[in-house]
C-alpha atoms as a PDB file:
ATOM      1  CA  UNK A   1       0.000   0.000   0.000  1.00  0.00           C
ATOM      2  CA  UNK A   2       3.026   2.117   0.541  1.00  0.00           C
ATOM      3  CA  UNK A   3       2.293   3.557   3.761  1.00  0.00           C
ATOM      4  CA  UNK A   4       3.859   2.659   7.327  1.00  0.00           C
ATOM      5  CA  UNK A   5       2.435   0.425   9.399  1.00  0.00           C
ATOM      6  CA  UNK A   6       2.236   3.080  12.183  1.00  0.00           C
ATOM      7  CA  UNK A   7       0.488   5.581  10.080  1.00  0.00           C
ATOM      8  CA  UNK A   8      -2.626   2.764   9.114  1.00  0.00           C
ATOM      9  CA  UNK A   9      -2.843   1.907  12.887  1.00  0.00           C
ATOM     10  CA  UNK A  10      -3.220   5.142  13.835  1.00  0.00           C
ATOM     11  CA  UNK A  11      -5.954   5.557  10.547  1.00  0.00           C
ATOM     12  CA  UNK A  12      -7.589   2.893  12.145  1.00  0.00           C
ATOM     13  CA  UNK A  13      -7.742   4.214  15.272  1.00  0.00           C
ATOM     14  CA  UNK A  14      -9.368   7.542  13.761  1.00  0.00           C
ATOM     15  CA  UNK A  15      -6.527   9.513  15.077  1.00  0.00           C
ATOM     16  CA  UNK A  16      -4.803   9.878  11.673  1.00  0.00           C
ATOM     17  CA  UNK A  17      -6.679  11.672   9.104  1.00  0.00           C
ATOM     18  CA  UNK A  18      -6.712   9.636   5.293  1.00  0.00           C
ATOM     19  CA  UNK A  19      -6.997  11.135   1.863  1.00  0.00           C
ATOM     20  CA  UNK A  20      -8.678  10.102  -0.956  1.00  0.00           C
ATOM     21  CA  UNK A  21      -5.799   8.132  -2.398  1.00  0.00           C
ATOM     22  CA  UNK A  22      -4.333   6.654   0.933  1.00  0.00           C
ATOM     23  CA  UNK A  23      -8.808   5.173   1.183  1.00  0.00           C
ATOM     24  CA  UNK A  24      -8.314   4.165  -2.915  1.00  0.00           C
ATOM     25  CA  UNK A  25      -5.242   2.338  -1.864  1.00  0.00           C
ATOM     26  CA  UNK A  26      -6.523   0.499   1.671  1.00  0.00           C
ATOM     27  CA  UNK A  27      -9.725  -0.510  -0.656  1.00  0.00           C
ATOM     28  CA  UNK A  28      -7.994  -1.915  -3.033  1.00  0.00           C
ATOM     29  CA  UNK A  29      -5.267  -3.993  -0.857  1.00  0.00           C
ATOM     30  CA  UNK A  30      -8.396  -5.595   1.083  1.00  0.00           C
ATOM     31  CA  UNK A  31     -10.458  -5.740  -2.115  1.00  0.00           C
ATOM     32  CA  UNK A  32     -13.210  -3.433  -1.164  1.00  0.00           C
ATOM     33  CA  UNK A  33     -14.921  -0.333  -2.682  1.00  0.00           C
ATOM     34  CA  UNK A  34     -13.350   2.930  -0.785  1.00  0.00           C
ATOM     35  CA  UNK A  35     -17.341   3.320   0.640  1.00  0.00           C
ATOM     36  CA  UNK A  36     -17.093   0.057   1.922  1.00  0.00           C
ATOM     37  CA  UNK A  37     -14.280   0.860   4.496  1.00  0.00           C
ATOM     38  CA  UNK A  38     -16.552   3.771   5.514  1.00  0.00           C
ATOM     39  CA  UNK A  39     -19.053   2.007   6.700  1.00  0.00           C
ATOM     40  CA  UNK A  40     -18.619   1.086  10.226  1.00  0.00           C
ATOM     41  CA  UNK A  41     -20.400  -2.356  10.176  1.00  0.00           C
ATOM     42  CA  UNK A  42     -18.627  -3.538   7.173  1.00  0.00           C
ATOM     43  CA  UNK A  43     -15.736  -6.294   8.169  1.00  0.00           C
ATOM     44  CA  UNK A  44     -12.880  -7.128   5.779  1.00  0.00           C
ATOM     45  CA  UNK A  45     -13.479 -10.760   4.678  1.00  0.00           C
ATOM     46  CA  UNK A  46     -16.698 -11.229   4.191  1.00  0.00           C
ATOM     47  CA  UNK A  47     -18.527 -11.933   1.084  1.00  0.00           C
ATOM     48  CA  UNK A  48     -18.166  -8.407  -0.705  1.00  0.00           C
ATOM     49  CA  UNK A  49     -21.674  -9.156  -3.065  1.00  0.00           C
ATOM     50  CA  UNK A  50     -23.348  -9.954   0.415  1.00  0.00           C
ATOM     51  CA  UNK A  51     -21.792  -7.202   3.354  1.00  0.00           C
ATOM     52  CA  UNK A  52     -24.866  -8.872   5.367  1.00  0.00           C
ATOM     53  CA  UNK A  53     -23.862 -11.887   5.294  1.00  0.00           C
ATOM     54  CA  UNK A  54     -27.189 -13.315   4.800  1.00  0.00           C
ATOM     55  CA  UNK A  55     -26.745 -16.706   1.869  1.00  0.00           C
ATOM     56  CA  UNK A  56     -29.814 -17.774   0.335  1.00  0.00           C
ATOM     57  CA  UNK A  57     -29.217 -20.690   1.456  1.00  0.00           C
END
């Protein structure tokens, strides 16, 4: 992603403020859309076409 591993804890944290390009770049190293990783129930690793997690099982 080409960013320190300090400087995404501390995004993570929300005590680090992210651009544009540094939320492009996260998204696309966990294979997300950048809205994705703004939405606070949304959990990296879960089935991107269903956030919910609900399979029609």
């Amino acid at each position: 992603m080409g960013v320190d591993r300090a400087h995404v804890s501390s995004m993570e944290r929300g005590q680090q403020n992210v651009t544009l390009l540094t939320l492009w770049h996260a998204s696309q190293a966990v294979g997300a859309k950048p809205a994705d990783l703004l939405n606070e129930d949304f959990e990296v690793g879960c089935d991107l076409a269903d956030p919910e997690g609900s399979s029609a099982s």
